[in-house]
N, C-alpha and C. Protein backbone atom coordinates (compact mmCIF):
# COMPACT_ATOMS: atom_id res chain seq x y z
N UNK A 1 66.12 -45.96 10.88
CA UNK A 1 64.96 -45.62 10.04
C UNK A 1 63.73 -46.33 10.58
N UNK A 2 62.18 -45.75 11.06
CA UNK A 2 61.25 -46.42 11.88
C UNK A 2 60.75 -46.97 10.34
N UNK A 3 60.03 -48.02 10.50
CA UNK A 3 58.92 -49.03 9.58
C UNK A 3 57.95 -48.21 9.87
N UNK A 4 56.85 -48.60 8.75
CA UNK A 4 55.51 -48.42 8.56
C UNK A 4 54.60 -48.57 10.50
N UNK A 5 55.20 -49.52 10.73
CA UNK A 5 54.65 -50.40 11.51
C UNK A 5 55.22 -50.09 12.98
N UNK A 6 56.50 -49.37 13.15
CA UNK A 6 56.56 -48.81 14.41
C UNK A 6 56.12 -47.38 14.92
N UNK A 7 56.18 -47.64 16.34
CA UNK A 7 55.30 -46.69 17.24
C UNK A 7 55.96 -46.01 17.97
N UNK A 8 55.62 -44.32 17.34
CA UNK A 8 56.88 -43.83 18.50
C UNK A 8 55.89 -42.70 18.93
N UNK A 9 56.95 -42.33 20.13
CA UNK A 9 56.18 -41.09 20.92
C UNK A 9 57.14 -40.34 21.09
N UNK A 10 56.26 -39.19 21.03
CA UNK A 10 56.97 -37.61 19.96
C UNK A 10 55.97 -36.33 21.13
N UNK A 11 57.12 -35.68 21.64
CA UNK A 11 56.55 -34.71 22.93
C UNK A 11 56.75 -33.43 21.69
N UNK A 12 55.34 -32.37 22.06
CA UNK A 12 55.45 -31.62 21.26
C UNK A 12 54.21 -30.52 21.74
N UNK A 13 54.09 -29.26 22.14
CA UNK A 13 53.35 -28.76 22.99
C UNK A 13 52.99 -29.39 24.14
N UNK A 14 53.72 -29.97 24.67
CA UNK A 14 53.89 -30.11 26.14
C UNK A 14 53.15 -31.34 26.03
N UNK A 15 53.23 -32.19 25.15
CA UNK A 15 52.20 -33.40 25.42
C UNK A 15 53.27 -34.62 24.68
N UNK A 16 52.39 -35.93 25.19
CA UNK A 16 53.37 -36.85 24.53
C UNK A 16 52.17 -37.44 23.40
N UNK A 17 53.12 -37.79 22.35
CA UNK A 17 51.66 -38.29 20.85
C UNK A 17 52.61 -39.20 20.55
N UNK A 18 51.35 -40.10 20.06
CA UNK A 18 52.18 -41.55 19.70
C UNK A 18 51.66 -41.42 18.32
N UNK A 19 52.73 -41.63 17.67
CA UNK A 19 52.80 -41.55 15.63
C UNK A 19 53.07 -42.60 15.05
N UNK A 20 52.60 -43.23 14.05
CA UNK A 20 52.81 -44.35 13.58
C UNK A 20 52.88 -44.14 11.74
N UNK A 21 52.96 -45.31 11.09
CA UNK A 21 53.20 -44.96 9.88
C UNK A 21 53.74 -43.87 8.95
N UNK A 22 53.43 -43.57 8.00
CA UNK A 22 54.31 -42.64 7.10
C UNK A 22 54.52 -41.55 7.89
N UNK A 23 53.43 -41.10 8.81
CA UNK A 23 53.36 -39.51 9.24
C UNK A 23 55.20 -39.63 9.98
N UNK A 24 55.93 -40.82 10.28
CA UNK A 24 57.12 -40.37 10.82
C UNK A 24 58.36 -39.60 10.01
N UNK A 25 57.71 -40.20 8.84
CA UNK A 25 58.81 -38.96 8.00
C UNK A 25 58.80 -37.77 8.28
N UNK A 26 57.43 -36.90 8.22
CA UNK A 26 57.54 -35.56 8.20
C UNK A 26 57.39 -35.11 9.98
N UNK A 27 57.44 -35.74 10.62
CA UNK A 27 57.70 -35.14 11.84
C UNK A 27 58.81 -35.15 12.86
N UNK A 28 59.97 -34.01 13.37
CA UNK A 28 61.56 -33.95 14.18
C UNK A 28 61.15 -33.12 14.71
N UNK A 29 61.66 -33.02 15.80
CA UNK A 29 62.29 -32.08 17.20
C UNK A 29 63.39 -32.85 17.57
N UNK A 30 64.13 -31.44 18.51
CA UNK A 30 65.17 -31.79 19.00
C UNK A 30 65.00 -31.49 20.48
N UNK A 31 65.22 -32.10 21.41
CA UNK A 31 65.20 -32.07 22.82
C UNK A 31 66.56 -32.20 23.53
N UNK A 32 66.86 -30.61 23.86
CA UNK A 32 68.13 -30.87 24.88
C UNK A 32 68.35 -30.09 26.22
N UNK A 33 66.83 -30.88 26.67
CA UNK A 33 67.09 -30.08 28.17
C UNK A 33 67.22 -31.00 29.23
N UNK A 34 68.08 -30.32 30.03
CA UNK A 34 68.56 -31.11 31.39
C UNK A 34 69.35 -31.41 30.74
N UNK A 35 70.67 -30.96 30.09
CA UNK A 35 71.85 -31.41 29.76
C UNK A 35 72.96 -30.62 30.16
N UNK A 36 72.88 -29.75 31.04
CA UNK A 36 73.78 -29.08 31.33
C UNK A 36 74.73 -28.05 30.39
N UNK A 37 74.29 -27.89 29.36
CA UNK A 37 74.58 -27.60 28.38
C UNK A 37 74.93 -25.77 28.51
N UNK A 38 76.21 -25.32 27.87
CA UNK A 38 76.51 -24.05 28.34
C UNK A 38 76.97 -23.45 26.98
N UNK A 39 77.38 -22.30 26.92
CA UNK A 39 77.58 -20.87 26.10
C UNK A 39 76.50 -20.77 25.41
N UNK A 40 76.65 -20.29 23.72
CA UNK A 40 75.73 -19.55 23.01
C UNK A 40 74.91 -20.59 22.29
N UNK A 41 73.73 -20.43 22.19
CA UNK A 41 72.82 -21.34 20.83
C UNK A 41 73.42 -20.87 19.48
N UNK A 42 73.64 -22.13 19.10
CA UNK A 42 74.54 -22.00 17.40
C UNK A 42 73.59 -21.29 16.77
N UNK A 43 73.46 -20.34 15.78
CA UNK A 43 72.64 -19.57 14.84
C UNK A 43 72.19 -21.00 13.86
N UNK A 44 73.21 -21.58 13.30
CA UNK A 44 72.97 -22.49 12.72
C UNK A 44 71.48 -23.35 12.68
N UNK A 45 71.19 -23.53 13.98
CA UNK A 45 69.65 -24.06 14.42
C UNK A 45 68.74 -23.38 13.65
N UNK A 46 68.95 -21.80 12.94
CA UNK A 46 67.49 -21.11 12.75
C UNK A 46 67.74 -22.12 11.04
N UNK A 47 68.37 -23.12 10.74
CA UNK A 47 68.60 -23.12 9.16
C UNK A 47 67.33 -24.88 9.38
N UNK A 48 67.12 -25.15 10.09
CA UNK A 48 66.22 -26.60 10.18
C UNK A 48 64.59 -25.78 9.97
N UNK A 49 64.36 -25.78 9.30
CA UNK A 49 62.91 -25.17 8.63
C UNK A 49 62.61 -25.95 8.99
N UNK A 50 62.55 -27.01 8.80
CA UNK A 50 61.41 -28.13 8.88
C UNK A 50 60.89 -28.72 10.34
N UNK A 51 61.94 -28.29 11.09
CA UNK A 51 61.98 -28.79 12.51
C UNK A 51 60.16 -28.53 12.94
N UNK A 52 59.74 -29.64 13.96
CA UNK A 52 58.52 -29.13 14.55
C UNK A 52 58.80 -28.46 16.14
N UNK A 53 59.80 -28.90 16.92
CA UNK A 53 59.76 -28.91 18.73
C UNK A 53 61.45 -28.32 18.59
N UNK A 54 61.50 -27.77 19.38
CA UNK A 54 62.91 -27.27 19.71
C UNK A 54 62.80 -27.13 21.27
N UNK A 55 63.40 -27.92 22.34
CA UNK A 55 63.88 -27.95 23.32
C UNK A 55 65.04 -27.66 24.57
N UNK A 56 65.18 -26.50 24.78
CA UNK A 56 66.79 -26.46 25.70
C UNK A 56 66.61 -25.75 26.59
N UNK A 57 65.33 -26.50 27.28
CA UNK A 57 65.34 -25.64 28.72
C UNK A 57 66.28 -26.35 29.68
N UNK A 58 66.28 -25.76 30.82
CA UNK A 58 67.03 -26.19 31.96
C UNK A 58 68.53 -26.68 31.31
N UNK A 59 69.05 -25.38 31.15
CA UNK A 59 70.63 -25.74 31.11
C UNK A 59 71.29 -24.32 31.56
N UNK A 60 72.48 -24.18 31.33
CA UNK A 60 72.97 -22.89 31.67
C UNK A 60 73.79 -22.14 29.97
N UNK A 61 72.44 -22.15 28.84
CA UNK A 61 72.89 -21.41 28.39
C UNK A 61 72.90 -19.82 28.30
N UNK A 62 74.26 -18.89 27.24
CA UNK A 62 74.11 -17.66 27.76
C UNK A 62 74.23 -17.16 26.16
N UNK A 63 74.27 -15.76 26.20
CA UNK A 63 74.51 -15.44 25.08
C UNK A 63 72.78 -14.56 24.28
N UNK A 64 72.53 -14.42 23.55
CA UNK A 64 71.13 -14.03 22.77
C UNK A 64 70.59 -14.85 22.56
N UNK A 65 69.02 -14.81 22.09
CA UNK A 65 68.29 -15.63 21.60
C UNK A 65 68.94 -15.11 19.97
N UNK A 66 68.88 -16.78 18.61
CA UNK A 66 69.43 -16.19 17.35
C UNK A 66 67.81 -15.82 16.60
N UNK A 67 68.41 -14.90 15.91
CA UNK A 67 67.02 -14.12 15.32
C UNK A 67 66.94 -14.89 13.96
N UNK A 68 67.98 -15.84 13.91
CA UNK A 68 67.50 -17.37 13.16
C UNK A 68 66.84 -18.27 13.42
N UNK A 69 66.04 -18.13 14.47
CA UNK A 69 65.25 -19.04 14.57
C UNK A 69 63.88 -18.64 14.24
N UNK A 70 63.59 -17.21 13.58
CA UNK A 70 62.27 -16.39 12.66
C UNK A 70 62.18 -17.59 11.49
N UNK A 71 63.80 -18.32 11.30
CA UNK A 71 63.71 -18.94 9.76
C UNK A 71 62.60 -20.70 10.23
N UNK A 72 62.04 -20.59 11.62
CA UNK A 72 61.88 -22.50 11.61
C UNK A 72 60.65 -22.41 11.46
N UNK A 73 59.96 -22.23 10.36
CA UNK A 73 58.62 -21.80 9.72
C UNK A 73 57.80 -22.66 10.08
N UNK A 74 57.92 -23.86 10.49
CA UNK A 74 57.28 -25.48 10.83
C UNK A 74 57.33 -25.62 12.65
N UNK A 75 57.35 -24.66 13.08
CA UNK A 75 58.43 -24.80 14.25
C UNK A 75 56.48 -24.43 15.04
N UNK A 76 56.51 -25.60 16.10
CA UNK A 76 54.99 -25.70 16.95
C UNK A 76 55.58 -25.37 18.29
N UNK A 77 56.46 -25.84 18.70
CA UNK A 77 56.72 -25.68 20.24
C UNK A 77 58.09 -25.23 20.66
N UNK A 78 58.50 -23.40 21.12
CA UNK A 78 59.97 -23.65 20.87
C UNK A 78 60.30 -23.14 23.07
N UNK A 79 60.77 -23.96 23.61
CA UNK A 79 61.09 -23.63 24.89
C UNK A 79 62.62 -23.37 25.34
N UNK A 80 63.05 -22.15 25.70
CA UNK A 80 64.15 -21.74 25.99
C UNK A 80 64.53 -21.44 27.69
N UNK A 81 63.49 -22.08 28.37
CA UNK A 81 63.47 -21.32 29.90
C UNK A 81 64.32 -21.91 30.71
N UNK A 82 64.51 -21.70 31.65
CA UNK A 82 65.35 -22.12 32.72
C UNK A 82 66.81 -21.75 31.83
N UNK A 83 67.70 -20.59 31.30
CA UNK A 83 68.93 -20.20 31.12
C UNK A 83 69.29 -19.61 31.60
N UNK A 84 70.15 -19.07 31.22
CA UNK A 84 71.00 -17.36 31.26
C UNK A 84 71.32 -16.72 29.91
N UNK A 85 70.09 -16.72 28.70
CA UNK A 85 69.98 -16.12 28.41
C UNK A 85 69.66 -14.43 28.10
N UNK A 86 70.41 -13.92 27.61
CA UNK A 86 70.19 -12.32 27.58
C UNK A 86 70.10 -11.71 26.49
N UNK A 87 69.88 -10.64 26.53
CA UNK A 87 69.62 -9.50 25.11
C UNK A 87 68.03 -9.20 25.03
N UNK A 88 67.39 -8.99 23.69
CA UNK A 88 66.21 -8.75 23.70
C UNK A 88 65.42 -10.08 22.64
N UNK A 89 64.37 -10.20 22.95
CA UNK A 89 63.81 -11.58 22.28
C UNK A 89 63.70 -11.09 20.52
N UNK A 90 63.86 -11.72 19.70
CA UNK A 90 63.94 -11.43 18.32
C UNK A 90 62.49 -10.81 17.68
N UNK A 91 62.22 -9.41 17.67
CA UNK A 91 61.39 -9.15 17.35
C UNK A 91 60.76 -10.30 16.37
N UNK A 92 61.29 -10.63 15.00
CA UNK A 92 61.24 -11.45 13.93
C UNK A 92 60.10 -12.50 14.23
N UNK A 93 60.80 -13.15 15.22
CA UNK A 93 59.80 -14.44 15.72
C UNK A 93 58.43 -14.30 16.04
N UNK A 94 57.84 -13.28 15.62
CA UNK A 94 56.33 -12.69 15.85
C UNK A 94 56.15 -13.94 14.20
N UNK A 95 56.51 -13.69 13.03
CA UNK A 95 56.25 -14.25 11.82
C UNK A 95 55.89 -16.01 12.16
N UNK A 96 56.19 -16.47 13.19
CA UNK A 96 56.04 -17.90 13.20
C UNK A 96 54.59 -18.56 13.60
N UNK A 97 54.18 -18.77 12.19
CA UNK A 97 52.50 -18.79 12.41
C UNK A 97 51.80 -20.37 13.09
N UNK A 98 53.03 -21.19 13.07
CA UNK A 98 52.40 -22.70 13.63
C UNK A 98 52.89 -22.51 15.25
N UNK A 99 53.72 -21.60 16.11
CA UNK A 99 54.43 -21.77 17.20
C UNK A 99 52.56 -21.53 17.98
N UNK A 100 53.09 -22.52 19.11
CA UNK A 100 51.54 -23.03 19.74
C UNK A 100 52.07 -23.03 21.56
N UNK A 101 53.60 -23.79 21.42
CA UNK A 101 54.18 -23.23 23.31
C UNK A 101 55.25 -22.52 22.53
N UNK A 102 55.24 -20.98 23.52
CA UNK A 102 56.48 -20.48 23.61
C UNK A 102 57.03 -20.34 25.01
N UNK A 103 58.16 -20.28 25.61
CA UNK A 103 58.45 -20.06 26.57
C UNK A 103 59.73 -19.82 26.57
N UNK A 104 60.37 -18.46 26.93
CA UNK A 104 61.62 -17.98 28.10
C UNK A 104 61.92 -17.49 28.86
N UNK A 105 60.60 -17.81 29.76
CA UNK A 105 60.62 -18.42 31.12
C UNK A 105 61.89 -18.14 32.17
N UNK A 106 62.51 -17.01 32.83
CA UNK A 106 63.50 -17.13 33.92
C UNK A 106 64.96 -17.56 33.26
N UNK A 107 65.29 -16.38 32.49
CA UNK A 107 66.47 -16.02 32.00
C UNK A 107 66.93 -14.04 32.19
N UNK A 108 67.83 -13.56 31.58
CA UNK A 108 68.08 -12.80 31.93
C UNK A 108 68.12 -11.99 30.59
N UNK A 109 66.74 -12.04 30.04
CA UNK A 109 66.34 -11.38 28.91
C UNK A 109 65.83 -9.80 29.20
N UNK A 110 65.99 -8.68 28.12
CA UNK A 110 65.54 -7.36 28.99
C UNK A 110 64.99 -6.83 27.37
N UNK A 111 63.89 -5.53 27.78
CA UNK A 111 63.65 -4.88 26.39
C UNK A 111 62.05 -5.35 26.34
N UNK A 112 61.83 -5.05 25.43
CA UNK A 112 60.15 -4.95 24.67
C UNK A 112 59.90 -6.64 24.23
N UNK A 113 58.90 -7.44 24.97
CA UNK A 113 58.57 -8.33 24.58
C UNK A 113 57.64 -8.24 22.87
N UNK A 114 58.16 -9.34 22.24
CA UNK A 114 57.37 -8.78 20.72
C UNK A 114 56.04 -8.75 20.96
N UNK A 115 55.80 -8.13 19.53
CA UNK A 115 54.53 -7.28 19.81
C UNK A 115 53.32 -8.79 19.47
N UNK A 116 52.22 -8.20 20.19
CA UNK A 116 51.15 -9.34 20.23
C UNK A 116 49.92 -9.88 19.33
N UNK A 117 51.10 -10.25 18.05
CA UNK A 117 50.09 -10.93 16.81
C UNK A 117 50.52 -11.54 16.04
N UNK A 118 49.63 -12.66 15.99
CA UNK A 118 49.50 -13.86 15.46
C UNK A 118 50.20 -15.02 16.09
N UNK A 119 50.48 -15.75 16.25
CA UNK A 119 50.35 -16.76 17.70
C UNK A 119 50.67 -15.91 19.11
N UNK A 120 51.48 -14.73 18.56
CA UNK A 120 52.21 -14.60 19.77
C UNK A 120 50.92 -13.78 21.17
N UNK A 121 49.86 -13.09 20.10
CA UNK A 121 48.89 -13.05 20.80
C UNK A 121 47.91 -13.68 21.74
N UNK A 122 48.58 -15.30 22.03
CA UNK A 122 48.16 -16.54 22.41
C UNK A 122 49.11 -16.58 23.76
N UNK A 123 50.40 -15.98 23.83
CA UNK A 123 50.85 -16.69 25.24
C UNK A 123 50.64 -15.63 25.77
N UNK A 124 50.70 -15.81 27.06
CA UNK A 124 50.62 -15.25 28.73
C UNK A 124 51.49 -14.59 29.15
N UNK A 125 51.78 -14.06 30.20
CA UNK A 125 53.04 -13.92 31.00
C UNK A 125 53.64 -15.10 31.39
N UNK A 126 53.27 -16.13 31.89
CA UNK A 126 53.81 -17.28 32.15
C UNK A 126 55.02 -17.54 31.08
N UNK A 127 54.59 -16.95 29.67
CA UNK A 127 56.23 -17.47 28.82
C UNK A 127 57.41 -16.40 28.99
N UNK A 128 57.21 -15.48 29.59
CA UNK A 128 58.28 -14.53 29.96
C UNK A 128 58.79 -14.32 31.35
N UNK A 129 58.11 -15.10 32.49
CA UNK A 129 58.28 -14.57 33.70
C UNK A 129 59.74 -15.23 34.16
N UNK A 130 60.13 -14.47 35.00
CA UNK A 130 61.25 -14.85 35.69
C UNK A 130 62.55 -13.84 34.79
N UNK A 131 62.24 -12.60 33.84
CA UNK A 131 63.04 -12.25 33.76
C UNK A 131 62.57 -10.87 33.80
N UNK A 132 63.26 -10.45 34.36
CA UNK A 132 63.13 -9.24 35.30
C UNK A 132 63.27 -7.41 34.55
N UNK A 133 64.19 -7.31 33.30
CA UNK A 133 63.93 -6.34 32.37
C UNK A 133 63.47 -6.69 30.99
N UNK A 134 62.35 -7.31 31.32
CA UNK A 134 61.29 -7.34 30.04
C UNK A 134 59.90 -6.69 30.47
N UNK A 135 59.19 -6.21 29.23
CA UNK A 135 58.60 -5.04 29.48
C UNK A 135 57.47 -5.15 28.70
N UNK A 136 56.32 -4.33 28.77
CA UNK A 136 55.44 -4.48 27.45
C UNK A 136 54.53 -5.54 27.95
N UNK A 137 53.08 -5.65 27.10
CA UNK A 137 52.16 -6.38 27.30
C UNK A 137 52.39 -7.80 26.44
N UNK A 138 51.83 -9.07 27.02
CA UNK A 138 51.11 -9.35 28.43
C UNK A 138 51.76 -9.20 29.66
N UNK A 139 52.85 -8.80 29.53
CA UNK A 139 53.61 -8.19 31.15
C UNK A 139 52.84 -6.71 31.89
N UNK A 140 53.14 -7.22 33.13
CA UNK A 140 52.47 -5.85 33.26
C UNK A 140 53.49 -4.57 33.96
N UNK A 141 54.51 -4.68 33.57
CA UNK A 141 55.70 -4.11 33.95
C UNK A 141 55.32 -3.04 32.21
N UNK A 142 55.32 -1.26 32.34
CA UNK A 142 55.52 -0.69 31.20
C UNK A 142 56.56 -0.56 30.65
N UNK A 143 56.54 -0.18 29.39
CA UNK A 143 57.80 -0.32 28.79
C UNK A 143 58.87 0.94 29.34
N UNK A 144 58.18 2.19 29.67
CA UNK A 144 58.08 3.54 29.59
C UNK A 144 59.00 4.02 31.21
N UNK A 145 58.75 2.50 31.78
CA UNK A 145 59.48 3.04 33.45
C UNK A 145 60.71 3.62 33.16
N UNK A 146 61.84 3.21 32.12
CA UNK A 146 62.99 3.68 32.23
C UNK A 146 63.23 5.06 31.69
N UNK A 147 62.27 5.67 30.83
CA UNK A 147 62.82 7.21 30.72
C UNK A 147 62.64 8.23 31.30
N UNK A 148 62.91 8.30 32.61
CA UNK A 148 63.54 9.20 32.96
C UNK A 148 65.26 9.13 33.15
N UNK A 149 65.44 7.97 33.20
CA UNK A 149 66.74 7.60 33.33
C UNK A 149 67.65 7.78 31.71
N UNK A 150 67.22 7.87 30.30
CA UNK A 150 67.48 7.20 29.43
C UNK A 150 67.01 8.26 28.42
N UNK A 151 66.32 8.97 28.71
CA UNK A 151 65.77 10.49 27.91
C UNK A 151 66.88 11.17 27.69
N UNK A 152 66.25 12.57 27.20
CA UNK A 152 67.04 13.29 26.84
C UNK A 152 68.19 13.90 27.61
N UNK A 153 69.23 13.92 27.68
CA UNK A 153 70.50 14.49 28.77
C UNK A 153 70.25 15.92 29.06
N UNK A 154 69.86 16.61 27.96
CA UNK A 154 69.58 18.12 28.52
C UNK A 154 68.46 18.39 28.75
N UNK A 155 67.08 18.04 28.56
CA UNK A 155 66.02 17.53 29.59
C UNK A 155 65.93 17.04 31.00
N UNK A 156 67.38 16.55 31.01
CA UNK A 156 67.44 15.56 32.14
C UNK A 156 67.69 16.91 33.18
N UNK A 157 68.90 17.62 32.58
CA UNK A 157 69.41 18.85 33.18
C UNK A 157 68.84 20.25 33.72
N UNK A 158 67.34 20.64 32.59
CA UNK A 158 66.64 21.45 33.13
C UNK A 158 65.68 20.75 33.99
N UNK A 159 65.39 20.04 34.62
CA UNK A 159 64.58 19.02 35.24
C UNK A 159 65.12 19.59 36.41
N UNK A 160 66.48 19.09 36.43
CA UNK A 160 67.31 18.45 37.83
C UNK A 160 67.17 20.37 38.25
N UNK A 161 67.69 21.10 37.28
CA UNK A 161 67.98 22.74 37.63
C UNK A 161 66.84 23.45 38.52
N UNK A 162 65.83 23.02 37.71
CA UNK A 162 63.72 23.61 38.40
C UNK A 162 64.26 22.81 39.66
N UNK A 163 64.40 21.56 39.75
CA UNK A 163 64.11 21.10 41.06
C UNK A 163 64.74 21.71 41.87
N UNK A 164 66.27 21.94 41.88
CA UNK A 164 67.25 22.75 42.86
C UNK A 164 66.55 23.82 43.31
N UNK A 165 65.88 24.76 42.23
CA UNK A 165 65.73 25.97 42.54
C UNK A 165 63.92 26.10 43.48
N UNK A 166 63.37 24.59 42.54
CA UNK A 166 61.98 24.67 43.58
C UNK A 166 62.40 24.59 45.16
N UNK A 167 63.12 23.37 45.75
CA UNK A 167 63.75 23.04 46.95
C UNK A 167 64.51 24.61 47.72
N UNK A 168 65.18 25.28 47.08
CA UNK A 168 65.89 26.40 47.41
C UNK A 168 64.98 27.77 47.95
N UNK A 169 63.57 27.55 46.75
CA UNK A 169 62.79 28.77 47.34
C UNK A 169 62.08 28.08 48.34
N UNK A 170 61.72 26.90 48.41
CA UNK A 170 60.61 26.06 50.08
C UNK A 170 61.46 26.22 51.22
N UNK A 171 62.84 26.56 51.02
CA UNK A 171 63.82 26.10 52.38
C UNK A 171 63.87 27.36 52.66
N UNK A 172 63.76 28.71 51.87
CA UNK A 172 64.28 29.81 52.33
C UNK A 172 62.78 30.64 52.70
N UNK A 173 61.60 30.35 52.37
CA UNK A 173 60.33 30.75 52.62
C UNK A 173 60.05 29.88 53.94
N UNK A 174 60.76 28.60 54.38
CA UNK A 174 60.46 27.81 55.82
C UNK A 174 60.89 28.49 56.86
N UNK A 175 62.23 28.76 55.87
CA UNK A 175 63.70 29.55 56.91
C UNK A 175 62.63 30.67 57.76
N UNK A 176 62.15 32.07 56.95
CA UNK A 176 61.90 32.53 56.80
C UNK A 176 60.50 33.04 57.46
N UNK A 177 59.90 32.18 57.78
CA UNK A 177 58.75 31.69 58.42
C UNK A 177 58.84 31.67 59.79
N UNK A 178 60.05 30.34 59.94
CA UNK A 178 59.91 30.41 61.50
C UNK A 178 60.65 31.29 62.06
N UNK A 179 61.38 32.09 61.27
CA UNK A 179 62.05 33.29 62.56
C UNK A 179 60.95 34.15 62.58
N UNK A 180 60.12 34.50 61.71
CA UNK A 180 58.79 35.50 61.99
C UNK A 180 58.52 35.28 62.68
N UNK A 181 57.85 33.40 63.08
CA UNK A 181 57.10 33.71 64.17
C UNK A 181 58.06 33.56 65.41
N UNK A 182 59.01 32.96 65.10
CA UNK A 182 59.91 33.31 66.68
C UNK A 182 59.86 34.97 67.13
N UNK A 183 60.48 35.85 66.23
CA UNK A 183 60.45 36.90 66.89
C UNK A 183 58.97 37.39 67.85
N UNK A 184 58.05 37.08 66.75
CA UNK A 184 57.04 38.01 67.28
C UNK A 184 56.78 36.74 68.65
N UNK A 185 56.46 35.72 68.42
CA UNK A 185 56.40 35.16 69.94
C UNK A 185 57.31 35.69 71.12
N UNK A 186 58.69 36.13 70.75
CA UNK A 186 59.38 36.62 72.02
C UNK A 186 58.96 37.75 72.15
N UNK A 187 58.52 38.60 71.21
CA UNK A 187 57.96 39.63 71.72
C UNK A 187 56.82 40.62 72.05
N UNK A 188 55.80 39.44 71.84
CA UNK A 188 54.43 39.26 72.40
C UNK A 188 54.48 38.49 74.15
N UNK A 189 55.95 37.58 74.19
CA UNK A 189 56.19 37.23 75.67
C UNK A 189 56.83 38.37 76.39
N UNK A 190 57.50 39.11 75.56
CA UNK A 190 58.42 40.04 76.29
C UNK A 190 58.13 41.42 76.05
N UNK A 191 56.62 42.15 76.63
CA UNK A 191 55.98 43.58 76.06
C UNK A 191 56.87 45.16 76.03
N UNK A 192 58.12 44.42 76.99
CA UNK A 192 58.81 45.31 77.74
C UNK A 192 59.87 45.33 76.35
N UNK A 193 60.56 44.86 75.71
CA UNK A 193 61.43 44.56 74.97
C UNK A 193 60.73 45.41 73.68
N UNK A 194 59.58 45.15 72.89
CA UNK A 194 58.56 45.04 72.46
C UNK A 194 58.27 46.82 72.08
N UNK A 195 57.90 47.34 73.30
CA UNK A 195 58.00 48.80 73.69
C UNK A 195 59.42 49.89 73.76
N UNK A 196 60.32 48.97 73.62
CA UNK A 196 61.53 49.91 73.42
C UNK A 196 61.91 49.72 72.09
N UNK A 197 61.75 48.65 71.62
CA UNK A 197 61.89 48.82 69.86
C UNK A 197 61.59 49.49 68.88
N UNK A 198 60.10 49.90 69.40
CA UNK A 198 58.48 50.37 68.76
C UNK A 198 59.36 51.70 69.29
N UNK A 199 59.83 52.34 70.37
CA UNK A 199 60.02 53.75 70.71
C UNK A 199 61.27 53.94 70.01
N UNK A 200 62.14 53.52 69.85
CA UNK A 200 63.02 53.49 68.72
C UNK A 200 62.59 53.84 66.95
N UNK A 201 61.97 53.44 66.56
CA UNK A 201 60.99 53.64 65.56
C UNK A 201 60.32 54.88 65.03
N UNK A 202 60.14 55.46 63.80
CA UNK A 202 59.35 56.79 63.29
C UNK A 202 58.13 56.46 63.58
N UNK A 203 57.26 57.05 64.25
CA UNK A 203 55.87 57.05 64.12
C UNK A 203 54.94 58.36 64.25
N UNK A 204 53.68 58.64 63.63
CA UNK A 204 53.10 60.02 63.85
C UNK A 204 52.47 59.51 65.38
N UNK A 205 52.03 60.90 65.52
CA UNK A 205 51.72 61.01 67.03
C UNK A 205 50.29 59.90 67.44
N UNK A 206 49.13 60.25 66.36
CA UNK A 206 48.39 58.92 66.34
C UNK A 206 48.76 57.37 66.85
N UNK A 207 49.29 56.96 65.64
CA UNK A 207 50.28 55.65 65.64
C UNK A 207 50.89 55.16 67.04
N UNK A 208 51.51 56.42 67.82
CA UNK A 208 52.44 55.99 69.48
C UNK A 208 51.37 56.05 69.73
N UNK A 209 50.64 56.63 70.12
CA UNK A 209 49.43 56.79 71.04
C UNK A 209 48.62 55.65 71.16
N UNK A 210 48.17 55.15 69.55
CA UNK A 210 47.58 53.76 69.72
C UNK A 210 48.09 52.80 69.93
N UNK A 211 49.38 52.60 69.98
CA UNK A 211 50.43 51.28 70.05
C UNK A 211 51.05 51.54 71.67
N UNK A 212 50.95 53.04 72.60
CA UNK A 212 50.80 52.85 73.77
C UNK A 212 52.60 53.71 74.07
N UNK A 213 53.03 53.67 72.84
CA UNK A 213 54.56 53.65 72.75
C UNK A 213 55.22 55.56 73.07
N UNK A 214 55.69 56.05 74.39
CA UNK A 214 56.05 56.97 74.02
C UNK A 214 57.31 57.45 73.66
N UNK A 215 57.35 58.39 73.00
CA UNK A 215 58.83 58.45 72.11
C UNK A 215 59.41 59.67 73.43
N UNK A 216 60.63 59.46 73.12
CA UNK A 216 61.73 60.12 73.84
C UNK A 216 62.02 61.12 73.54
């Protein structure tokens, strides 16, 4: 139990504060980073209302962020970075009106970062970076990249069908193309070839005459 009279220092938005007298009653955090510390964050944690700092970066935990921690109403600084955390960040935690650092920072979180109001309108990308399917502003990754993948299945299907059939008419109009002009090049090279085809052919007497061609 500290006295009136002792002096402690209390890290809390990234700073160290030295507290003295009564104010030590009403001020806790818990700090447990660099402990190597592994599996899931107990839900249990979201039940410390009163807490100010919550700490557990740099460990290898995994599992979700708990959407009990919307309940740490007192809660100024909460840092989760450096894990292997996953899932999507707790919408909820938008409600936490004293949180001042947030950070989860280079975990393996994915989905719609919450939406941007009231403190949460205050952090950066810096509190989300390093995880690679999170989405949404202040990121500048959209949320929207994945549907085409994730839409509708029979959307997906008349999509894929147009495309076959766009590809099918370009290949057969290419096809189509270059034997035209092959022929007529061989037989603009070859007048002799050219002239027995044409005499083969119906034409009125005009028509041979101007094309040079006489019929048999």
């Amino acid at each position: 139990m500290y006295g009136e009279n002792d002096i402690v220092q209390f890290v809390t938005k990234k700073r160290y504060e030295s507290f003295e007298g009564n104010v030590l009653y009403y001020m806790s955090g818990l700090d447990f980073s660099h402990n190597k510390l592994s599996g899931p964050i107990p839900p249990d944690i979201g039940l410390l209302s009163g807490i100010h700092t919550l700490n557990f970066s740099h460990n290898s935990l995994t599992g979700s962020i708990p959407e009990s921690f919307s309940n740490l109403a007192q809660i100024e600084s909460l840092d989760l970075s450096y894990n292997m955390l996953s899932g999507e960040i707790p919408p909820p935690l938008v409600s936490l009106s004293f949180l001042s650092v947030f950070s989860v920072a280079h975990n393996n979180l994915s989905g719609s970062v919450p939406e941007m109001k009231g403190q949460f309108a205050t952090f950066d990308q810096r509190s989300y970076e390093g995880n690679s399917f999170l989405c949404g502003p202040p990121l500048k990754r959209n949320c929207n990249w994945g549907n085409k993948v994730t839409g509708d299945p029979g959307l997906s299907k008349q999509e894929d069908d147009s495309s076959w059939r766009k590809y099918f008419l370009y290949g057969f109009l290419g096809s189509f193309v270059a034997t035209f002009v092959a022929v007529a090049a061989f037989f603009y090279l070859n007048s002799y070839y050219l002239a027995l085809v044409l005499s083969k052919l119906p034409c009125s007497a005009g028509i041979c005459k101007l094309l040079g061609v006489k019929k048999s």
